[in-house]
PDB file of N, CA and C in Angstrom:
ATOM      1  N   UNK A   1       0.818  -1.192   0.000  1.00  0.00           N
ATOM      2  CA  UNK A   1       0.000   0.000   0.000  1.00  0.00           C
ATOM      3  C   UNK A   1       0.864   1.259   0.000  1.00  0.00           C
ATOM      4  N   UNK A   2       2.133   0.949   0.602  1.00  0.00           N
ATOM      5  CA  UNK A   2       2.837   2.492   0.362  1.00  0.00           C
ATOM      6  C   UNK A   2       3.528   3.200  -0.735  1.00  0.00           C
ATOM      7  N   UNK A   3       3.262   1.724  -1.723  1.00  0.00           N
ATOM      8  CA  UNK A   3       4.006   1.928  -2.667  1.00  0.00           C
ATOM      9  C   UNK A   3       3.320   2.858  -3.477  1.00  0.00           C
ATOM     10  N   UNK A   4       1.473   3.045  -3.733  1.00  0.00           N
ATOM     11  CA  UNK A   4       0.707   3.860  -4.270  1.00  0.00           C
ATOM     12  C   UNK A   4       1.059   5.141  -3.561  1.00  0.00           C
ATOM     13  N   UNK A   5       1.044   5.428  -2.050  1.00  0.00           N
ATOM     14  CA  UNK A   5       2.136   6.912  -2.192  1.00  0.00           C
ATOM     15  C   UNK A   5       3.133   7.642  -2.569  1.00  0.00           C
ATOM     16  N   UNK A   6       4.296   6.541  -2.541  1.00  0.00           N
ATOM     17  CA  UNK A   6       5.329   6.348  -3.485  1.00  0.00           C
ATOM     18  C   UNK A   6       5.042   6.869  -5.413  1.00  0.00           C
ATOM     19  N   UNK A   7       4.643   6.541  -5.409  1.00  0.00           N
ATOM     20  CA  UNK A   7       3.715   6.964  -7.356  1.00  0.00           C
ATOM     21  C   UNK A   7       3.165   8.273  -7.355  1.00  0.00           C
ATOM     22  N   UNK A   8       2.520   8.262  -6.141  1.00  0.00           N
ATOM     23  CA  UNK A   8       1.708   9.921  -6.020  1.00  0.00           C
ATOM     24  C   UNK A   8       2.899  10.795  -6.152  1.00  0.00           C
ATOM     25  N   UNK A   9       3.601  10.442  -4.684  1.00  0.00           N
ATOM     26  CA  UNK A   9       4.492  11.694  -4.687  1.00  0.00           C
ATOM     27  C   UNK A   9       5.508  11.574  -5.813  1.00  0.00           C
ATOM     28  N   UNK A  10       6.196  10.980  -6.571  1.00  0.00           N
ATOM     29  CA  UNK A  10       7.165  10.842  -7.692  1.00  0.00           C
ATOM     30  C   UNK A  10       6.342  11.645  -8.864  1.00  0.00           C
ATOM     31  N   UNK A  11       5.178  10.752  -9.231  1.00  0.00           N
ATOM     32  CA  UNK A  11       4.314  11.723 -10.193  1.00  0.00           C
ATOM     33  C   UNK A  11       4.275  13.286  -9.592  1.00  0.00           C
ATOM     34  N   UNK A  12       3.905  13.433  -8.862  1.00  0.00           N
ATOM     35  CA  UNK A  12       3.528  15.158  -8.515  1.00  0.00           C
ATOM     36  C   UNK A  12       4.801  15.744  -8.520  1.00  0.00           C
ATOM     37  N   UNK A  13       5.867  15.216  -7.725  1.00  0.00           N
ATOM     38  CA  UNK A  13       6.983  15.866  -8.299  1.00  0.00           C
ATOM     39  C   UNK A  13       7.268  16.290  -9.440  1.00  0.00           C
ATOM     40  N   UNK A  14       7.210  15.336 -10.287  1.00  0.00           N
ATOM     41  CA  UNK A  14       7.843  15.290 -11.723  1.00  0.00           C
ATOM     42  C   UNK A  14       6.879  16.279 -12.553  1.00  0.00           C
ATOM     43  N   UNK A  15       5.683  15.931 -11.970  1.00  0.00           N
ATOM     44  CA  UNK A  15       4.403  16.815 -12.446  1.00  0.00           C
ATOM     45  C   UNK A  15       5.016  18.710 -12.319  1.00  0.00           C
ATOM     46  N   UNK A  16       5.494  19.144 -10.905  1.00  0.00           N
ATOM     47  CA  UNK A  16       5.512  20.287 -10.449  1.00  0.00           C
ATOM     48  C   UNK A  16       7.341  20.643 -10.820  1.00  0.00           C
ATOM     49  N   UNK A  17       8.321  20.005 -11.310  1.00  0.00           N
ATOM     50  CA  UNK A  17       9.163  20.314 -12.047  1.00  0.00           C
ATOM     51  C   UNK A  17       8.880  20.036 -13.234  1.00  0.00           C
ATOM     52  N   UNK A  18       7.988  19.908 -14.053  1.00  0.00           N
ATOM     53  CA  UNK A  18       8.131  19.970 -15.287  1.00  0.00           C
ATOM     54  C   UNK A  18       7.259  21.554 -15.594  1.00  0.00           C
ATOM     55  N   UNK A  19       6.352  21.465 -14.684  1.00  0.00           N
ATOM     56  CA  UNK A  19       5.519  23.195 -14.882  1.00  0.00           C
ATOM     57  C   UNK A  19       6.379  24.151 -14.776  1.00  0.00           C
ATOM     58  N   UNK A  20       7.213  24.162 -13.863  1.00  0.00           N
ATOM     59  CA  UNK A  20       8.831  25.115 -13.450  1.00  0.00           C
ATOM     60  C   UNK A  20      10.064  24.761 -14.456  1.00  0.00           C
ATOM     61  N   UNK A  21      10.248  23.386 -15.150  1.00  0.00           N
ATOM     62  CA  UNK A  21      10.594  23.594 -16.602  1.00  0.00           C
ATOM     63  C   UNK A  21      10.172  24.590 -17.649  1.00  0.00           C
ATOM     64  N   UNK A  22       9.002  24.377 -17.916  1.00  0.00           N
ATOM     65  CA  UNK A  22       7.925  24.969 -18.681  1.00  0.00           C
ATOM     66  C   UNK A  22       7.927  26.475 -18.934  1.00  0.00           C
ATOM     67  N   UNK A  23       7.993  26.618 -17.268  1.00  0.00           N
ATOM     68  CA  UNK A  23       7.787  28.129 -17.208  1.00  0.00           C
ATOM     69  C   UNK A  23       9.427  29.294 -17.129  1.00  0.00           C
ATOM     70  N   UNK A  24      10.480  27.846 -17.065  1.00  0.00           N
ATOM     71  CA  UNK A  24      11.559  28.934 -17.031  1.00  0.00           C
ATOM     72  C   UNK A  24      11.760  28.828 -18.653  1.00  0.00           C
ATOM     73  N   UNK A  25      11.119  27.925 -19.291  1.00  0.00           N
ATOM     74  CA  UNK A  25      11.993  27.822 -20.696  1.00  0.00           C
ATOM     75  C   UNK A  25      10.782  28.761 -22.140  1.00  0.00           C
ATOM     76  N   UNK A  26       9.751  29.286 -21.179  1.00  0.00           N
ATOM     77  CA  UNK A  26       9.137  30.509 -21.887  1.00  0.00           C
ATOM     78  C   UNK A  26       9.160  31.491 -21.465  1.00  0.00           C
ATOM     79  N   UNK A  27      10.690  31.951 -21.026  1.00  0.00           N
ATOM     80  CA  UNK A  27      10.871  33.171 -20.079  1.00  0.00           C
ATOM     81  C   UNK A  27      11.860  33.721 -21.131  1.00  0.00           C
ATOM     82  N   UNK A  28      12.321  32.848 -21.919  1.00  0.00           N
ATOM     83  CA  UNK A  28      13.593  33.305 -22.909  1.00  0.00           C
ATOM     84  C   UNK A  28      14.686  34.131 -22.507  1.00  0.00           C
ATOM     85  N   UNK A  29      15.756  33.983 -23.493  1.00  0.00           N
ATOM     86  CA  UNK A  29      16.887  34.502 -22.627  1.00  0.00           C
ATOM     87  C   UNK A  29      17.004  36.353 -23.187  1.00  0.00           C
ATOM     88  N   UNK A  30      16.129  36.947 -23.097  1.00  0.00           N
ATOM     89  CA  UNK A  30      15.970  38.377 -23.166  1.00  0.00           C
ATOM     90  C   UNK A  30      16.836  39.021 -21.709  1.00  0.00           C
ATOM     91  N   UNK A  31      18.052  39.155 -21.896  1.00  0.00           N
ATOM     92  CA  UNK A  31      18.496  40.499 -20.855  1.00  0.00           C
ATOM     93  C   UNK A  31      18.818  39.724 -19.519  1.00  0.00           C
ATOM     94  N   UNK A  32      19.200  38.354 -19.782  1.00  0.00           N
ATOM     95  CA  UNK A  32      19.143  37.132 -18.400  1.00  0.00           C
ATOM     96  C   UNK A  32      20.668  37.576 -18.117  1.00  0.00           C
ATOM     97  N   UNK A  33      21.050  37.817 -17.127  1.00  0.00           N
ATOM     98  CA  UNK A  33      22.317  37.960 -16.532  1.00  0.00           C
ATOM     99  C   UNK A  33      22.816  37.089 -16.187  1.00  0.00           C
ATOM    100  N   UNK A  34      24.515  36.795 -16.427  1.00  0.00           N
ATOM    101  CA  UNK A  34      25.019  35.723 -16.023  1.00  0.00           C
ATOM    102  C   UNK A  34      25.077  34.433 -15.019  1.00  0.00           C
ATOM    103  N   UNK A  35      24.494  35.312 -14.099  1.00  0.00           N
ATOM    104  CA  UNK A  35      24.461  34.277 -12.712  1.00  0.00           C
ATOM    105  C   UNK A  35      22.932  33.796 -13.250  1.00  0.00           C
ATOM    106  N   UNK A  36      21.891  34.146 -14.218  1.00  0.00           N
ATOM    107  CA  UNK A  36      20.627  34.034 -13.777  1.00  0.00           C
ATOM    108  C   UNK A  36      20.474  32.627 -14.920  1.00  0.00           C
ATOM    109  N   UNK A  37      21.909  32.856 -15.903  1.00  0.00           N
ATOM    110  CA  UNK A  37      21.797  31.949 -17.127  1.00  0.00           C
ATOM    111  C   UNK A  37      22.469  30.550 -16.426  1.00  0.00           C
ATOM    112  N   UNK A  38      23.647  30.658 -15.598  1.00  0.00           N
ATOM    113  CA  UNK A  38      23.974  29.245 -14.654  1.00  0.00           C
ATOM    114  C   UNK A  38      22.984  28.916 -13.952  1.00  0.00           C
ATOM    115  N   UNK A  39      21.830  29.644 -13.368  1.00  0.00           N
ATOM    116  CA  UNK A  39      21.046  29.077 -12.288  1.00  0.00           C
ATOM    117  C   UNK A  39      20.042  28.137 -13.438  1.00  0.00           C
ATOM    118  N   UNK A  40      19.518  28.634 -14.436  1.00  0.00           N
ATOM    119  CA  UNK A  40      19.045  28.010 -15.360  1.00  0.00           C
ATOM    120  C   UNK A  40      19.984  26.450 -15.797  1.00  0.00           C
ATOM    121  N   UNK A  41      20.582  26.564 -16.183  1.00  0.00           N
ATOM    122  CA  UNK A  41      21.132  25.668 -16.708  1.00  0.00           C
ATOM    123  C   UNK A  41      21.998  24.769 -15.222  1.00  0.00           C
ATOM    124  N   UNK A  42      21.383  25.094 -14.119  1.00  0.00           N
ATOM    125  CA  UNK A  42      21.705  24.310 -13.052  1.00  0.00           C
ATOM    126  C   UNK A  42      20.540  23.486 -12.680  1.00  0.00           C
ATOM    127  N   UNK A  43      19.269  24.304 -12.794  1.00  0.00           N
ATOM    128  CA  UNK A  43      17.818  23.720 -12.381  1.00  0.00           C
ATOM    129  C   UNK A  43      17.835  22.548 -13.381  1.00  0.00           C
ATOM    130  N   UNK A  44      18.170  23.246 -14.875  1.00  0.00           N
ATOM    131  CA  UNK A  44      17.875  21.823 -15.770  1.00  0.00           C
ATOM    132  C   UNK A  44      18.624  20.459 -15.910  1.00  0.00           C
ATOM    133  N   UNK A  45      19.902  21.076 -15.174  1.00  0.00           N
ATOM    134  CA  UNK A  45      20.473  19.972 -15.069  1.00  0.00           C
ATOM    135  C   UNK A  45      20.162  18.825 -13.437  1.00  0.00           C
ATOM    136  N   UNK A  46      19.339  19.425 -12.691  1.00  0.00           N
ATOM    137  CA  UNK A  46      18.376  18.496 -11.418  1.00  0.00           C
ATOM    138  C   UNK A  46      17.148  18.454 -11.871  1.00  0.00           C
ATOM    139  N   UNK A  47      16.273  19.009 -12.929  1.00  0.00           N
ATOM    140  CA  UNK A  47      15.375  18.694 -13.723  1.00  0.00           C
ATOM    141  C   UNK A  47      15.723  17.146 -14.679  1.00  0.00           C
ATOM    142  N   UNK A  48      17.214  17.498 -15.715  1.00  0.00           N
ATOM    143  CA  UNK A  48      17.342  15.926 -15.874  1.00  0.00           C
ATOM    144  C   UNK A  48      17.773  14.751 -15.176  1.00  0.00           C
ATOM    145  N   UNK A  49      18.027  14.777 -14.274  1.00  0.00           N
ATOM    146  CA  UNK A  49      18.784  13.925 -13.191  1.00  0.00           C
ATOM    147  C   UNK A  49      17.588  13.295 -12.698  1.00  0.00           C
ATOM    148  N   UNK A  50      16.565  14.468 -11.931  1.00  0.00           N
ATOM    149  CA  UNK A  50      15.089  13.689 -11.701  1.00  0.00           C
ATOM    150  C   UNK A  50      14.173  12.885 -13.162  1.00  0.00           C
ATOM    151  N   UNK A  51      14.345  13.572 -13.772  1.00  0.00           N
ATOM    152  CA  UNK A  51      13.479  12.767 -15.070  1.00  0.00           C
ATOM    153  C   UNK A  51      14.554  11.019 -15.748  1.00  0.00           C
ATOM    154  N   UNK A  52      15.572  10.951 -15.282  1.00  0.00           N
ATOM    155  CA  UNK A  52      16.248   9.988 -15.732  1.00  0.00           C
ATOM    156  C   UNK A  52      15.604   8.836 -14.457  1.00  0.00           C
ATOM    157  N   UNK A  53      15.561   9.385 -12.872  1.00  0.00           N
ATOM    158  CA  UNK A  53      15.670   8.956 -12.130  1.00  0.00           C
ATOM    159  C   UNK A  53      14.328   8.523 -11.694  1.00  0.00           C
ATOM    160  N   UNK A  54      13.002   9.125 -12.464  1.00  0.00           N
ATOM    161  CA  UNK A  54      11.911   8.944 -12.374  1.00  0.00           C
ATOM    162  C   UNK A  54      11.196   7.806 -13.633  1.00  0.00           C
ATOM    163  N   UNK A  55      12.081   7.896 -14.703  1.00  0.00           N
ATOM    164  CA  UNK A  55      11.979   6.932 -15.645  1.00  0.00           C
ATOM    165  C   UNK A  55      12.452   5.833 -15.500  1.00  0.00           C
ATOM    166  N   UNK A  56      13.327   5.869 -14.554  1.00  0.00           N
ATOM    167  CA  UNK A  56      14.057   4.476 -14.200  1.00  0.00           C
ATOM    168  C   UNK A  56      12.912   3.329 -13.330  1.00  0.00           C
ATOM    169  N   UNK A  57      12.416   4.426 -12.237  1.00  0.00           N
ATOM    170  CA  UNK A  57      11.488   3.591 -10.993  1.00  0.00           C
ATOM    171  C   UNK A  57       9.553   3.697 -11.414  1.00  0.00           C
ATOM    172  N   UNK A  58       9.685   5.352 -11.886  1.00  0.00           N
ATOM    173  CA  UNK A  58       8.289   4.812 -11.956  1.00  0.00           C
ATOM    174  C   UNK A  58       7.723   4.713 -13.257  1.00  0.00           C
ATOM    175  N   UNK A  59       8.674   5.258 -14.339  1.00  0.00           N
ATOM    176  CA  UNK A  59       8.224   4.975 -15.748  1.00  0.00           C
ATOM    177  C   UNK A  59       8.560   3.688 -16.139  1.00  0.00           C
ATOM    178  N   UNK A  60       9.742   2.573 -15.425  1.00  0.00           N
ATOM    179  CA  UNK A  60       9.416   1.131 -15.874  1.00  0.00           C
ATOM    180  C   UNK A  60       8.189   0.300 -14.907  1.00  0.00           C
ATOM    181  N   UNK A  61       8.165   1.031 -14.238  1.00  0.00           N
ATOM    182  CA  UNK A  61       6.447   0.284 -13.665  1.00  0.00           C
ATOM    183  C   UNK A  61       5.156   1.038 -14.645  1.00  0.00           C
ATOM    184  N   UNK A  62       5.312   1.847 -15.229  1.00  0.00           N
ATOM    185  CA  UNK A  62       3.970   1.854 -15.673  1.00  0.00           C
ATOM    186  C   UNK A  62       4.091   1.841 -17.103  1.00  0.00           C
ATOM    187  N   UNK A  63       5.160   1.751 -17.781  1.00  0.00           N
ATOM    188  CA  UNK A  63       5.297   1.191 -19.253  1.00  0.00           C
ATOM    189  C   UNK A  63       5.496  -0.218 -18.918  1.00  0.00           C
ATOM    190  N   UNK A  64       5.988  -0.726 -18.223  1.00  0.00           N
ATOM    191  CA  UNK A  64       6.316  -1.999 -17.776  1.00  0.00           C
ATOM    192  C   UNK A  64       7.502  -2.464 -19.178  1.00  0.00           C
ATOM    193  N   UNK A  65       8.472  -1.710 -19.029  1.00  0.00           N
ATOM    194  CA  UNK A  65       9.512  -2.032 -19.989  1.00  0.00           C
ATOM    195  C   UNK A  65      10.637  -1.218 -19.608  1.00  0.00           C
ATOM    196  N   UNK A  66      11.912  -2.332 -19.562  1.00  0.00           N
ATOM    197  CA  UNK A  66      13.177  -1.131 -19.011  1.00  0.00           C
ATOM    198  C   UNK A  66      13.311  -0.257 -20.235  1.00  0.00           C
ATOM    199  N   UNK A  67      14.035   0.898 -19.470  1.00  0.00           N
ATOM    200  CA  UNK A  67      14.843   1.812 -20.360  1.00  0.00           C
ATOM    201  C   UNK A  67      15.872   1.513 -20.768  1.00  0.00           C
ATOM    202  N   UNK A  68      16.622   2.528 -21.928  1.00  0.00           N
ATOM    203  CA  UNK A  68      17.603   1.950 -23.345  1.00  0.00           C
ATOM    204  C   UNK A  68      17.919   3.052 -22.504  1.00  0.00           C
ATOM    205  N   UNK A  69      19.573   3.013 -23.640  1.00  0.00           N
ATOM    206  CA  UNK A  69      19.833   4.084 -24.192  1.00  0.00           C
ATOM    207  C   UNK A  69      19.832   5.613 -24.431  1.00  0.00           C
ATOM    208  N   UNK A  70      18.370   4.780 -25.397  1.00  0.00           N
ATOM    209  CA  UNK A  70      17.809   5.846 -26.458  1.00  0.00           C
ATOM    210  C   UNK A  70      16.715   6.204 -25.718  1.00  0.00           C
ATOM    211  N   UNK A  71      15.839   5.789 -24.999  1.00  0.00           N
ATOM    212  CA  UNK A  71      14.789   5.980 -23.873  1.00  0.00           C
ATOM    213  C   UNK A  71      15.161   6.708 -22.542  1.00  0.00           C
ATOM    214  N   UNK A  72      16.219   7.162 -22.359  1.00  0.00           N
ATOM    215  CA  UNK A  72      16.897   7.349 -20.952  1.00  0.00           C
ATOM    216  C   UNK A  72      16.009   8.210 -20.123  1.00  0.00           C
ATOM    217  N   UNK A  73      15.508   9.398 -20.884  1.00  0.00           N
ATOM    218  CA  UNK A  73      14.484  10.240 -19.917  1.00  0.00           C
ATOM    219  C   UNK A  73      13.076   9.739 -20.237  1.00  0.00           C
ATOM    220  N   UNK A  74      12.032  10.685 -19.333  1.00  0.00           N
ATOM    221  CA  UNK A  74      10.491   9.850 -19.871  1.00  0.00           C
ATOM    222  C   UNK A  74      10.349  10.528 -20.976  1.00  0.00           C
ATOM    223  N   UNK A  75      10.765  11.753 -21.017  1.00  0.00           N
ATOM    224  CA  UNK A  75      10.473  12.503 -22.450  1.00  0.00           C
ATOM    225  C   UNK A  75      10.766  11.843 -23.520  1.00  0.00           C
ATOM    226  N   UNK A  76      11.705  10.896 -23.939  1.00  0.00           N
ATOM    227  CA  UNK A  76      12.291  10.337 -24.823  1.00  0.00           C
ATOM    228  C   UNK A  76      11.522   9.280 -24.930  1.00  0.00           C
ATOM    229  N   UNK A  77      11.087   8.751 -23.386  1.00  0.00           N
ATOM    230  CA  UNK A  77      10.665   6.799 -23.858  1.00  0.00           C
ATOM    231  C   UNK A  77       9.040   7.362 -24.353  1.00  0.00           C
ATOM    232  N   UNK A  78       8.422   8.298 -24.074  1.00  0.00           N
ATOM    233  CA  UNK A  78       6.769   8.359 -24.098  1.00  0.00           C
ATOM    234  C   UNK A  78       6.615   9.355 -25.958  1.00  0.00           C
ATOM    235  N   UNK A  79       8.038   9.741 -26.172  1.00  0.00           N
ATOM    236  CA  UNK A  79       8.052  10.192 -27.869  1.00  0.00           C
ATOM    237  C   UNK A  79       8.492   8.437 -28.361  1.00  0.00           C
ATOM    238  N   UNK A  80       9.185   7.922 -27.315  1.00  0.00           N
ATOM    239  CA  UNK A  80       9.547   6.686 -28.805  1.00  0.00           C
ATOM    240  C   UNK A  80       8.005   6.017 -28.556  1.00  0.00           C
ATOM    241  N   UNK A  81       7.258   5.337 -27.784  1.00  0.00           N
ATOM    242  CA  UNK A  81       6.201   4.699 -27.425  1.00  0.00           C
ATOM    243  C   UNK A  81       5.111   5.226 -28.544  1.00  0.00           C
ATOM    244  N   UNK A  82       5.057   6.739 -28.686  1.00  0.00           N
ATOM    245  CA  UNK A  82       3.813   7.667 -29.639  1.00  0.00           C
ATOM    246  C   UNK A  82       4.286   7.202 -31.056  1.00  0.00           C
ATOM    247  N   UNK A  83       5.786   7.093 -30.982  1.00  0.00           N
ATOM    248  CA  UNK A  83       6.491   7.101 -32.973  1.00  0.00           C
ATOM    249  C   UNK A  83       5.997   5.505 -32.745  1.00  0.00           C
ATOM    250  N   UNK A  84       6.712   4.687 -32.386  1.00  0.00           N
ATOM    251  CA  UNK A  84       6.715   3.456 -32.555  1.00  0.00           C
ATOM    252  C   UNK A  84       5.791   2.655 -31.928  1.00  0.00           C
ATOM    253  N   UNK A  85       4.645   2.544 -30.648  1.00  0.00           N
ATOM    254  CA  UNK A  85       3.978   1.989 -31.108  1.00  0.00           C
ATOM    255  C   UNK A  85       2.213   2.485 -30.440  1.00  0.00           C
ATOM    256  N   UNK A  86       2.367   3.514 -31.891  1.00  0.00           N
ATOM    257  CA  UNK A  86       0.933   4.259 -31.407  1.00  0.00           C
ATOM    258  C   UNK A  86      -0.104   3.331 -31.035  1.00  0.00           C
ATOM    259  N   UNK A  87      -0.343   2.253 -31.363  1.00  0.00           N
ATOM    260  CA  UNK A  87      -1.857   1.732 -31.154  1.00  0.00           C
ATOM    261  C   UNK A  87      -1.518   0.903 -30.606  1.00  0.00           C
ATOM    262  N   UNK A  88      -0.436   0.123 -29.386  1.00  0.00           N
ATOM    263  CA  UNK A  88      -0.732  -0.289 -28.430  1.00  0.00           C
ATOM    264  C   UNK A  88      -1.057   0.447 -27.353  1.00  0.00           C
ATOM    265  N   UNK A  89      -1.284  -0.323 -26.179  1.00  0.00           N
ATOM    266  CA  UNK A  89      -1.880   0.212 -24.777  1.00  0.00           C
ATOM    267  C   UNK A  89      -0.613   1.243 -24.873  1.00  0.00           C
ATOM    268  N   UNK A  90       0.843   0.994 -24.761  1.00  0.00           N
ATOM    269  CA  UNK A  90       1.771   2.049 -24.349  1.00  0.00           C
ATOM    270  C   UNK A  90       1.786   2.636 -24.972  1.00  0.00           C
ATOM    271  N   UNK A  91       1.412   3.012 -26.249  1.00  0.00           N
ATOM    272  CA  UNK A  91       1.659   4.471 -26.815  1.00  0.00           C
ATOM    273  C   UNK A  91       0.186   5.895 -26.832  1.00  0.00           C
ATOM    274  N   UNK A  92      -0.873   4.700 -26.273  1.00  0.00           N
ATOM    275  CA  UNK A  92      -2.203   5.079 -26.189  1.00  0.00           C
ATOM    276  C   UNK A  92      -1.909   5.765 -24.695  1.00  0.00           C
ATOM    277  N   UNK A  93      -1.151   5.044 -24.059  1.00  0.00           N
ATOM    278  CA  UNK A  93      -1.326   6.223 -22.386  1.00  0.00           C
ATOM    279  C   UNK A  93       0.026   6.984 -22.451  1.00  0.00           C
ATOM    280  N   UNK A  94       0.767   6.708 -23.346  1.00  0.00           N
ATOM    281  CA  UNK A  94       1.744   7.563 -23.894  1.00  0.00           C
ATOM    282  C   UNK A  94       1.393   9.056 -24.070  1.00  0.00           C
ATOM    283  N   UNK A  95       0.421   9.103 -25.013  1.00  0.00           N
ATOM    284  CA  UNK A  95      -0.342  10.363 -25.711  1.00  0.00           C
ATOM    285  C   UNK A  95      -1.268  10.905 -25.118  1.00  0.00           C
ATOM    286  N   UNK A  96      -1.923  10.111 -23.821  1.00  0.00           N
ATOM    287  CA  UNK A  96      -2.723  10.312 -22.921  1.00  0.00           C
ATOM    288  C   UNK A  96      -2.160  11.261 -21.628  1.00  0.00           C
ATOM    289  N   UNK A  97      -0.764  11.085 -21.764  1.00  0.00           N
ATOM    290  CA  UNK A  97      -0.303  11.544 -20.442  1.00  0.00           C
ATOM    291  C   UNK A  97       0.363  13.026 -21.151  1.00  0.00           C
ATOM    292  N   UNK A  98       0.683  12.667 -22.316  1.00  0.00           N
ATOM    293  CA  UNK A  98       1.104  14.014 -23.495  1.00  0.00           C
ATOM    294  C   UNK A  98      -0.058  15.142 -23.561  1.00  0.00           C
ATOM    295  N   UNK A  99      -1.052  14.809 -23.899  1.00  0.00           N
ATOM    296  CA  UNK A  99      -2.239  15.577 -24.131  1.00  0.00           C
ATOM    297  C   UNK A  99      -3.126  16.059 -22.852  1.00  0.00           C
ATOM    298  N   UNK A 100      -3.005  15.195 -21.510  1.00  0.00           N
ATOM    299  CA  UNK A 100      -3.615  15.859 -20.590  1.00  0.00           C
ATOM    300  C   UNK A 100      -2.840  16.441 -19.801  1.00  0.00           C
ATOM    301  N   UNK A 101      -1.031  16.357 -19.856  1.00  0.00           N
ATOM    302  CA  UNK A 101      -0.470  17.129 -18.669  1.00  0.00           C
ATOM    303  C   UNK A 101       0.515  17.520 -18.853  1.00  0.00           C
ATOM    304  N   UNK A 102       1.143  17.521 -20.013  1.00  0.00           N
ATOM    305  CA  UNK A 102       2.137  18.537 -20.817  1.00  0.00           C
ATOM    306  C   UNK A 102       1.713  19.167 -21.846  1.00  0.00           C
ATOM    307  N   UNK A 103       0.732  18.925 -22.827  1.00  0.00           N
ATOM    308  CA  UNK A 103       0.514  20.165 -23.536  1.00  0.00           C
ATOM    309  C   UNK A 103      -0.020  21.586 -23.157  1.00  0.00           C
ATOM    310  N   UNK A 104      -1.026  21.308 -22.434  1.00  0.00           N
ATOM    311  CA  UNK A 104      -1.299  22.577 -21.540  1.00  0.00           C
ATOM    312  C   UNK A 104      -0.758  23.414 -20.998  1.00  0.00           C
ATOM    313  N   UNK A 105       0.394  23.168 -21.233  1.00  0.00           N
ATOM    314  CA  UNK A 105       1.572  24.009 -20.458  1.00  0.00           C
ATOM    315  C   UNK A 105       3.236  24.228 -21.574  1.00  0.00           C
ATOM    316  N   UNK A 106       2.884  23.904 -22.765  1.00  0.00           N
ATOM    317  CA  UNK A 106       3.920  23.956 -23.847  1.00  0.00           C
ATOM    318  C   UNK A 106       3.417  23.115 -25.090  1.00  0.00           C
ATOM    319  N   UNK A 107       4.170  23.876 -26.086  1.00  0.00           N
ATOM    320  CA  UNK A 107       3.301  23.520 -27.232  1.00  0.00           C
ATOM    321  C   UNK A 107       4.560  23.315 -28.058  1.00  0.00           C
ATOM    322  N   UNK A 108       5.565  23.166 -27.149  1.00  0.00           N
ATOM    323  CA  UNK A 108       7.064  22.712 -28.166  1.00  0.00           C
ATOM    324  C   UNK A 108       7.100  20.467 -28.163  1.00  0.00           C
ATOM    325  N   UNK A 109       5.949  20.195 -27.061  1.00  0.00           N
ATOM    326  CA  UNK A 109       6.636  18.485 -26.872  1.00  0.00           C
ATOM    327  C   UNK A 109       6.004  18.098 -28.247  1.00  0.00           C
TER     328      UNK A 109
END
């Protein structure tokens, strides 16, 4: 049973750094001062560290398939799942999780 808290809180995390992704990377670099361009490119680099680290535990439990490679973040495994295999179950909650909780918030995925 704790493990369904475990999922909550990993999802909501990942959920509430990807909105703070989102929102630093439509801030553009208009007039960003040096220290403000390392802090950026410091967040994104514990932005990818969590998304590698969240694809590892809770994106192979709910694709139910390890990660590659080429899959290393979820961003990567839930674009290969949509290219390659749209009309199974995984590319169907692939596009499901694309369309209800990252597009709304960026229109670059």
């Amino acid at each position: 049973m704790i493990w369904i808290l475990y999922v909550y809180i990993a999802l909501s995390l990942f959920y509430s750094c990807f909105l703070t992704y989102a929102s630093v990377m439509n801030l553009g670099w208009v007039k960003v001062p040096l220290l403000g361009k390392l802090m950026i490119w410091w967040v994104g680099l514990v932005f990818l560290t969590f998304d590698v680290c969240l694809n590892v535990s809770v994106g192979t439990a709910v694709f139910v398939q390890l990660p590659t490679m080429q899959t290393l973040t979820l961003s990567k495994r839930m674009a290969h799942n949509i290219a390659t295999e749209a009309l199974t179950w995984r590319g169907k909650l692939a596009q499901a999780i694309v369309d209800y909780l990252l597009l709304p918030f960026t229109k670059s995925y």
